[in-house]
PDB file of N, CA and C in Angstrom:
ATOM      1  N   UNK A   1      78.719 108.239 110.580  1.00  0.00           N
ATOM      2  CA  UNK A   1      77.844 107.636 109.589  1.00  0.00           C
ATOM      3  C   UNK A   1      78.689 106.836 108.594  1.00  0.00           C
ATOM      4  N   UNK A   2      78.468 105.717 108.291  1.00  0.00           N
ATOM      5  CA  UNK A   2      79.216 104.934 107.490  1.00  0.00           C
ATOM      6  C   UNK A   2      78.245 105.214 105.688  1.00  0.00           C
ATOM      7  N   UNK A   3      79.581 105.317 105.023  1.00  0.00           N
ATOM      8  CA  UNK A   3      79.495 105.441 103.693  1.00  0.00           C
ATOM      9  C   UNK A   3      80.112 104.367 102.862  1.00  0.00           C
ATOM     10  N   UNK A   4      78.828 103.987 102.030  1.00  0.00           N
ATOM     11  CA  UNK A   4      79.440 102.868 101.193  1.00  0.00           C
ATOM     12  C   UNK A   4      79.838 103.711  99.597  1.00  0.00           C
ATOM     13  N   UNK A   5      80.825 103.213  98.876  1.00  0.00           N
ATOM     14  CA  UNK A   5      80.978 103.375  97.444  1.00  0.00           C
ATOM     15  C   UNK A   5      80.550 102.364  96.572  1.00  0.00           C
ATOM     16  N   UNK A   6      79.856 102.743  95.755  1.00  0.00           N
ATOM     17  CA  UNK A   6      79.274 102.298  94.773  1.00  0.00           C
ATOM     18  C   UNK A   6      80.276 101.905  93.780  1.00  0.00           C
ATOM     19  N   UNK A   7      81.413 100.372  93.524  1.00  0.00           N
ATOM     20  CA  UNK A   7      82.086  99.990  92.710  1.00  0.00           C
ATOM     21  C   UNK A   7      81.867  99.272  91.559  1.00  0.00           C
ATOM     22  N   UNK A   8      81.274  98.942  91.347  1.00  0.00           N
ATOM     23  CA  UNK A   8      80.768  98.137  90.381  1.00  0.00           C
ATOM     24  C   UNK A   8      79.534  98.039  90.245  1.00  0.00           C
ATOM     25  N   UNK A   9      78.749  97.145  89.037  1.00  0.00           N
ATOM     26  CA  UNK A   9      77.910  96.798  88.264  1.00  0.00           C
ATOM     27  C   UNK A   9      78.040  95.729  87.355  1.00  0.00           C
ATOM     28  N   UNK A  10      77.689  94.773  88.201  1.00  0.00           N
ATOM     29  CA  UNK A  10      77.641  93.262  87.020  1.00  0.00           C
ATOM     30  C   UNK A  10      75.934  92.856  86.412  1.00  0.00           C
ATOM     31  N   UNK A  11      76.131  92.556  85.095  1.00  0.00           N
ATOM     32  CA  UNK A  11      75.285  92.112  84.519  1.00  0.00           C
ATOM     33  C   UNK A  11      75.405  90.576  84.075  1.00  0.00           C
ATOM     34  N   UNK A  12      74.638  89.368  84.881  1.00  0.00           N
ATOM     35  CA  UNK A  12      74.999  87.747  83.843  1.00  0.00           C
ATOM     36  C   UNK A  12      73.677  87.761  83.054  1.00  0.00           C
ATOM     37  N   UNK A  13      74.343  87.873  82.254  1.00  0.00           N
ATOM     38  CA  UNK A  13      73.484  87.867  81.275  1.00  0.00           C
ATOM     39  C   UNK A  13      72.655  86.543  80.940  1.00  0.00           C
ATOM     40  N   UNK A  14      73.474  85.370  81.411  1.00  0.00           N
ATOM     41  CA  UNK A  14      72.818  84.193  80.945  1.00  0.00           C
ATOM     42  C   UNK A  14      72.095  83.584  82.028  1.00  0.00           C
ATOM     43  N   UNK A  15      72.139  84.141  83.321  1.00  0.00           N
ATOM     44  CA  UNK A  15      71.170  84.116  84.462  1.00  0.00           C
ATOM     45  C   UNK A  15      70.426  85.419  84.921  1.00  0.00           C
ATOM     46  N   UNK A  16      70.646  86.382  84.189  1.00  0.00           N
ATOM     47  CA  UNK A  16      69.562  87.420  83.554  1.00  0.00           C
ATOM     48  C   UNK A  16      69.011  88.118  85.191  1.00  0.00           C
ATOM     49  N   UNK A  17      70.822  88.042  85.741  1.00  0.00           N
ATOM     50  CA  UNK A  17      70.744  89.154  87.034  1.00  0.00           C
ATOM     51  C   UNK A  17      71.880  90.116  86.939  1.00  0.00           C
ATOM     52  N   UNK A  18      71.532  91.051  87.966  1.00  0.00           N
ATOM     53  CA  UNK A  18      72.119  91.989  88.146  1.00  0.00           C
ATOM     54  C   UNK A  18      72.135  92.570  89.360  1.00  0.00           C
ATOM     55  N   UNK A  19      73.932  92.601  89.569  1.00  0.00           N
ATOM     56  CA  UNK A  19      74.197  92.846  90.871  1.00  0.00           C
ATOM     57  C   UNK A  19      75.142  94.317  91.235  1.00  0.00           C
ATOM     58  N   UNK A  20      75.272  95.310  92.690  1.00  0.00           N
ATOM     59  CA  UNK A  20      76.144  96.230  92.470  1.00  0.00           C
ATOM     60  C   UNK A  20      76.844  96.112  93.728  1.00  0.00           C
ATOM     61  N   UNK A  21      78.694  96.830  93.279  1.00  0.00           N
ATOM     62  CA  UNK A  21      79.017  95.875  94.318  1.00  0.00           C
ATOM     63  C   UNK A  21      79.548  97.228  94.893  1.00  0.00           C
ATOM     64  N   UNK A  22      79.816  97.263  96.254  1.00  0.00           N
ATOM     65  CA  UNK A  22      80.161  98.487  97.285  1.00  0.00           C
ATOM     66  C   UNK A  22      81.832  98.174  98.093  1.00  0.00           C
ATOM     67  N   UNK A  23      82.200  99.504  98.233  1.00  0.00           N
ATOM     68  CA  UNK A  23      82.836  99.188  99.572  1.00  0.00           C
ATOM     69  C   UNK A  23      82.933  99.867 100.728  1.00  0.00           C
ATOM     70  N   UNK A  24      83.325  99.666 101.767  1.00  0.00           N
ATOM     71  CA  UNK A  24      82.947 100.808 102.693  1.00  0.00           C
ATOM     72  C   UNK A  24      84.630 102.206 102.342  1.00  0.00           C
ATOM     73  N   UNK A  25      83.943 103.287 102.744  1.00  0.00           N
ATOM     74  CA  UNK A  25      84.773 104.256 102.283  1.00  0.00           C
ATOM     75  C   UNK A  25      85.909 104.522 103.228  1.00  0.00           C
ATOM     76  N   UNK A  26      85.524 104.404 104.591  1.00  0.00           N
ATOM     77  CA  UNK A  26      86.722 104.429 105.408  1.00  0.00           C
ATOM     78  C   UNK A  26      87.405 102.647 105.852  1.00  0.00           C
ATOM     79  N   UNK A  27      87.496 101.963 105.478  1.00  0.00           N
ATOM     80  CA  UNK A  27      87.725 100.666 105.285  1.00  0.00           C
ATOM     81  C   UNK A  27      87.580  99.830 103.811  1.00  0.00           C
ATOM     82  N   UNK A  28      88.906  99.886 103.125  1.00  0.00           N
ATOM     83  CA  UNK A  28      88.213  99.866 101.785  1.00  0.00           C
ATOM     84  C   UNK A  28      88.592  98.214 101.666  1.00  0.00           C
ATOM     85  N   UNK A  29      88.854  97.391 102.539  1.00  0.00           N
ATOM     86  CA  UNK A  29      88.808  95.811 102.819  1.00  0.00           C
ATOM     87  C   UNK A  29      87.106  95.316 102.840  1.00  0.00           C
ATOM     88  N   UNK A  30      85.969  95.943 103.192  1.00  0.00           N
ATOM     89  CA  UNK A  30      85.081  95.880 103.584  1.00  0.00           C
ATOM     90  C   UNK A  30      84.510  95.816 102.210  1.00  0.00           C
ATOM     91  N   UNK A  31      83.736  94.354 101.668  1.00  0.00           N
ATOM     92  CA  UNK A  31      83.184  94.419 100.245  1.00  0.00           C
ATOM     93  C   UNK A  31      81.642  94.158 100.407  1.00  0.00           C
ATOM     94  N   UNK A  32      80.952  94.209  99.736  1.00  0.00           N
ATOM     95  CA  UNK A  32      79.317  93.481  99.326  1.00  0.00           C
ATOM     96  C   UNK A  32      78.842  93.558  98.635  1.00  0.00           C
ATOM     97  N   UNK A  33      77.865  92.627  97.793  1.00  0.00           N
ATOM     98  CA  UNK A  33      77.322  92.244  96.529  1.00  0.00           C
ATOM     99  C   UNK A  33      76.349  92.404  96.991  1.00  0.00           C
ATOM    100  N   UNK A  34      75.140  92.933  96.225  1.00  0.00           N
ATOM    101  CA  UNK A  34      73.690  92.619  96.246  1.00  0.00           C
ATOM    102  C   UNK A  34      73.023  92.916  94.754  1.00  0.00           C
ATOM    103  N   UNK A  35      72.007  92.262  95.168  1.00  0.00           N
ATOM    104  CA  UNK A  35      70.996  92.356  94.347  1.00  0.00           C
ATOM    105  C   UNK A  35      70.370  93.569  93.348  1.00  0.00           C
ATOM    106  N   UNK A  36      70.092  93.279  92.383  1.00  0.00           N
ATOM    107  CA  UNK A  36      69.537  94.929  92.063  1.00  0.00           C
ATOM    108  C   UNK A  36      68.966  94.529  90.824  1.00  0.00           C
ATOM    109  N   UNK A  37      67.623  95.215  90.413  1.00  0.00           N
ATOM    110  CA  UNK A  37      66.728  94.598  89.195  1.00  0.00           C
ATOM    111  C   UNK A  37      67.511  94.191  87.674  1.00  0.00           C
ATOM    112  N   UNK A  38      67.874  93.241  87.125  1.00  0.00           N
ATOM    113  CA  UNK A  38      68.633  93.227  85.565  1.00  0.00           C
ATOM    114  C   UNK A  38      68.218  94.229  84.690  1.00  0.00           C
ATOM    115  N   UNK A  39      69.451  94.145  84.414  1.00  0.00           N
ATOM    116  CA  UNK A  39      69.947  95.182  83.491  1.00  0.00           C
ATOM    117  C   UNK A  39      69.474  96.930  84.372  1.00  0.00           C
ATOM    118  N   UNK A  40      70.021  96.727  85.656  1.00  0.00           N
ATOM    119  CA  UNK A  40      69.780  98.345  86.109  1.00  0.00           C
ATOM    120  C   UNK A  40      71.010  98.962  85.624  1.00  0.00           C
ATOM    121  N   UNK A  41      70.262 100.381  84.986  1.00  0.00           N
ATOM    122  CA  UNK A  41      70.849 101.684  84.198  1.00  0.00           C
ATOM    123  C   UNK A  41      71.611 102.227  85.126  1.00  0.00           C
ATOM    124  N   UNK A  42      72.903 102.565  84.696  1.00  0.00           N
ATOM    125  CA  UNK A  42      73.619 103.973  85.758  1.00  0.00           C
ATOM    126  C   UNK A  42      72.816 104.770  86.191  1.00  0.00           C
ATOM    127  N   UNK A  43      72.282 104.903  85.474  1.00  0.00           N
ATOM    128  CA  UNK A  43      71.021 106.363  86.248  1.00  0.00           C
ATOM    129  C   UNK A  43      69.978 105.985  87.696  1.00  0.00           C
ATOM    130  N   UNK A  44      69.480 104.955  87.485  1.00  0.00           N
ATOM    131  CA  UNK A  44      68.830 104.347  87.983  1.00  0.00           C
ATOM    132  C   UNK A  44      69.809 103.271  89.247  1.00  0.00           C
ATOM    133  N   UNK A  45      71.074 103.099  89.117  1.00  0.00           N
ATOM    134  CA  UNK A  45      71.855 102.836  90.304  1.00  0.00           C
ATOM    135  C   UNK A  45      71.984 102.610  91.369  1.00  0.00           C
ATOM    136  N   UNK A  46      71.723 104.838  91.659  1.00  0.00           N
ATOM    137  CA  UNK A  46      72.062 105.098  93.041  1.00  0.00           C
ATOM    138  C   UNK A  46      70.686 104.392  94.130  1.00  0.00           C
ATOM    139  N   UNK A  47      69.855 104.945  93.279  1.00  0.00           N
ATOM    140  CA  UNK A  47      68.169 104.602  93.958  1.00  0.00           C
ATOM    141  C   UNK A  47      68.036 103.612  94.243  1.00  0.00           C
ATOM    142  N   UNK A  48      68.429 102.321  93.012  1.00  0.00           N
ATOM    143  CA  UNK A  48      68.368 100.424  93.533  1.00  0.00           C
ATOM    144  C   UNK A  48      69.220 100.463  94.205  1.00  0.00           C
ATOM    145  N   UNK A  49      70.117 100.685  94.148  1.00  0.00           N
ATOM    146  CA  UNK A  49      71.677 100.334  95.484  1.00  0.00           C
ATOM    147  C   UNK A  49      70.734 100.395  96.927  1.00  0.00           C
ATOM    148  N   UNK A  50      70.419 101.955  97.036  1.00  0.00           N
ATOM    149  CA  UNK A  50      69.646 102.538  98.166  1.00  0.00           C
ATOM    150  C   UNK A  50      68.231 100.866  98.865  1.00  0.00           C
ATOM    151  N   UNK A  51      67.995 101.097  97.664  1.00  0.00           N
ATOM    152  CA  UNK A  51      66.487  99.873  97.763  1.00  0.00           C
ATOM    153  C   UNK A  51      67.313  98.681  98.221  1.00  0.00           C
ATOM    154  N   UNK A  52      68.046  98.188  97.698  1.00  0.00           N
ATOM    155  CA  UNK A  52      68.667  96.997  98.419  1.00  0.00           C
ATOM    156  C   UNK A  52      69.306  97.039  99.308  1.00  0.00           C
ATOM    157  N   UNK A  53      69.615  97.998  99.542  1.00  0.00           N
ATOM    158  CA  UNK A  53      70.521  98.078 101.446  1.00  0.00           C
ATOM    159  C   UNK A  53      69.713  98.080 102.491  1.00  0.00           C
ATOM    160  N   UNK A  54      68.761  98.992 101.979  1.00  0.00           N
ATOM    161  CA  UNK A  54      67.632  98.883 103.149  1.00  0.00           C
ATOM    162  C   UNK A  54      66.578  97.390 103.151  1.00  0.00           C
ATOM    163  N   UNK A  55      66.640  96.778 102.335  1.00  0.00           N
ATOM    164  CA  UNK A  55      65.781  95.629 102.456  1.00  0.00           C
ATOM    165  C   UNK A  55      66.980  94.829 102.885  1.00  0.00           C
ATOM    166  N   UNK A  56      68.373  94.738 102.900  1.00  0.00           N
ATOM    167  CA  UNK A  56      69.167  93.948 103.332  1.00  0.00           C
ATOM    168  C   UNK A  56      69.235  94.121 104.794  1.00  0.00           C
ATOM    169  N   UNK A  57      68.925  95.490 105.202  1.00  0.00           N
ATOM    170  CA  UNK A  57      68.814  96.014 106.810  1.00  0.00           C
ATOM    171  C   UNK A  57      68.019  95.916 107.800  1.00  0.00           C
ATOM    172  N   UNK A  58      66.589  95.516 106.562  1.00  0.00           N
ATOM    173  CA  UNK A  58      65.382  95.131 106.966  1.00  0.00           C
ATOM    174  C   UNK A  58      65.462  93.888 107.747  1.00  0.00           C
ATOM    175  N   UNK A  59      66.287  92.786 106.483  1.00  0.00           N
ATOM    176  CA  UNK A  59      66.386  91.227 106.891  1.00  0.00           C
ATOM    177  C   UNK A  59      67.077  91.166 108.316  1.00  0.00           C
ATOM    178  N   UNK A  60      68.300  91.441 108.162  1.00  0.00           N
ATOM    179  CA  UNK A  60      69.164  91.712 109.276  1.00  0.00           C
ATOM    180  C   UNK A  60      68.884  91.641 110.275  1.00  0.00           C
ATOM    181  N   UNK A  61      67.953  93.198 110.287  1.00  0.00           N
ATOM    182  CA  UNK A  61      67.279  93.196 111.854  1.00  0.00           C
ATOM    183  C   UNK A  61      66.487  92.219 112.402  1.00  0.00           C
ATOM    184  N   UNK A  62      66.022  91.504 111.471  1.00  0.00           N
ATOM    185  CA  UNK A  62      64.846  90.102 112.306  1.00  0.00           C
ATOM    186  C   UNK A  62      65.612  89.371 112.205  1.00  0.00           C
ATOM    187  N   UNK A  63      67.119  89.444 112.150  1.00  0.00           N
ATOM    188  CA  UNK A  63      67.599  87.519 112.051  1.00  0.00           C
ATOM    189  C   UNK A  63      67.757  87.169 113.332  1.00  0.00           C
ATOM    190  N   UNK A  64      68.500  85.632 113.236  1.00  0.00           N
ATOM    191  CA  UNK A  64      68.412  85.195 114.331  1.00  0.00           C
ATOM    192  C   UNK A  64      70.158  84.567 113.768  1.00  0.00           C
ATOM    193  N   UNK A  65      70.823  84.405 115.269  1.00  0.00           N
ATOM    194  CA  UNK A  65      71.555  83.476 114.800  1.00  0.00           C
ATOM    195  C   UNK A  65      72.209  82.358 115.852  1.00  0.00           C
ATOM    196  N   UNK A  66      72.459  81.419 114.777  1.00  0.00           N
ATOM    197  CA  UNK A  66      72.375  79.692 115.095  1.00  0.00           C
ATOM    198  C   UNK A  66      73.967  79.577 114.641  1.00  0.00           C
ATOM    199  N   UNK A  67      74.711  78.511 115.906  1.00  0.00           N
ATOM    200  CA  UNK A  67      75.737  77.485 115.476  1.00  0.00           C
ATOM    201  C   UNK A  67      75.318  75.966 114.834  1.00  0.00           C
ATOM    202  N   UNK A  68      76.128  75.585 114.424  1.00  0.00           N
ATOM    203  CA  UNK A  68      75.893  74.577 113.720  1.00  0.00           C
ATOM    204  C   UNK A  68      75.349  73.300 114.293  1.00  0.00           C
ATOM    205  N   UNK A  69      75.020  72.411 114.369  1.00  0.00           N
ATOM    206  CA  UNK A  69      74.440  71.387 115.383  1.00  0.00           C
ATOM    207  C   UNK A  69      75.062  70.181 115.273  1.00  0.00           C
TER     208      UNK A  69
END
């Protein structure tokens, strides 16, 4: 089972998002940014982290992919 760590927490304030950033635990080269509601609380973190991986897993699974033309 792959485990991500929860490294960070950016807030831009002047584009009034907020992002948390991971890495994988047995590969710590392995980075990703996502999404997560502004200004999300430490407390409130683990749960959005959770919410955005799975909607990132969601996308994933229906993609498609294309070379350039």
């Amino acid at each position: 089972m792959t485990e991500l760590l929860i490294t960070g927490l950016h807030h831009d304030l002047s584009k009034k998002r907020s992002f948390v950033h991971f890495v994988w635990k047995d590969d710590p080269e392995k980075h990703l940014g996502l999404d997560v509601p502004f200004q999300c609380t430490l407390d409130n973190l683990p749960n959005e982290a959770k919410k955005a991986l799975t909607a990132l897993s969601e996308e994933l699974a229906s993609a498609t992919v294309a070379t350039p033309t």
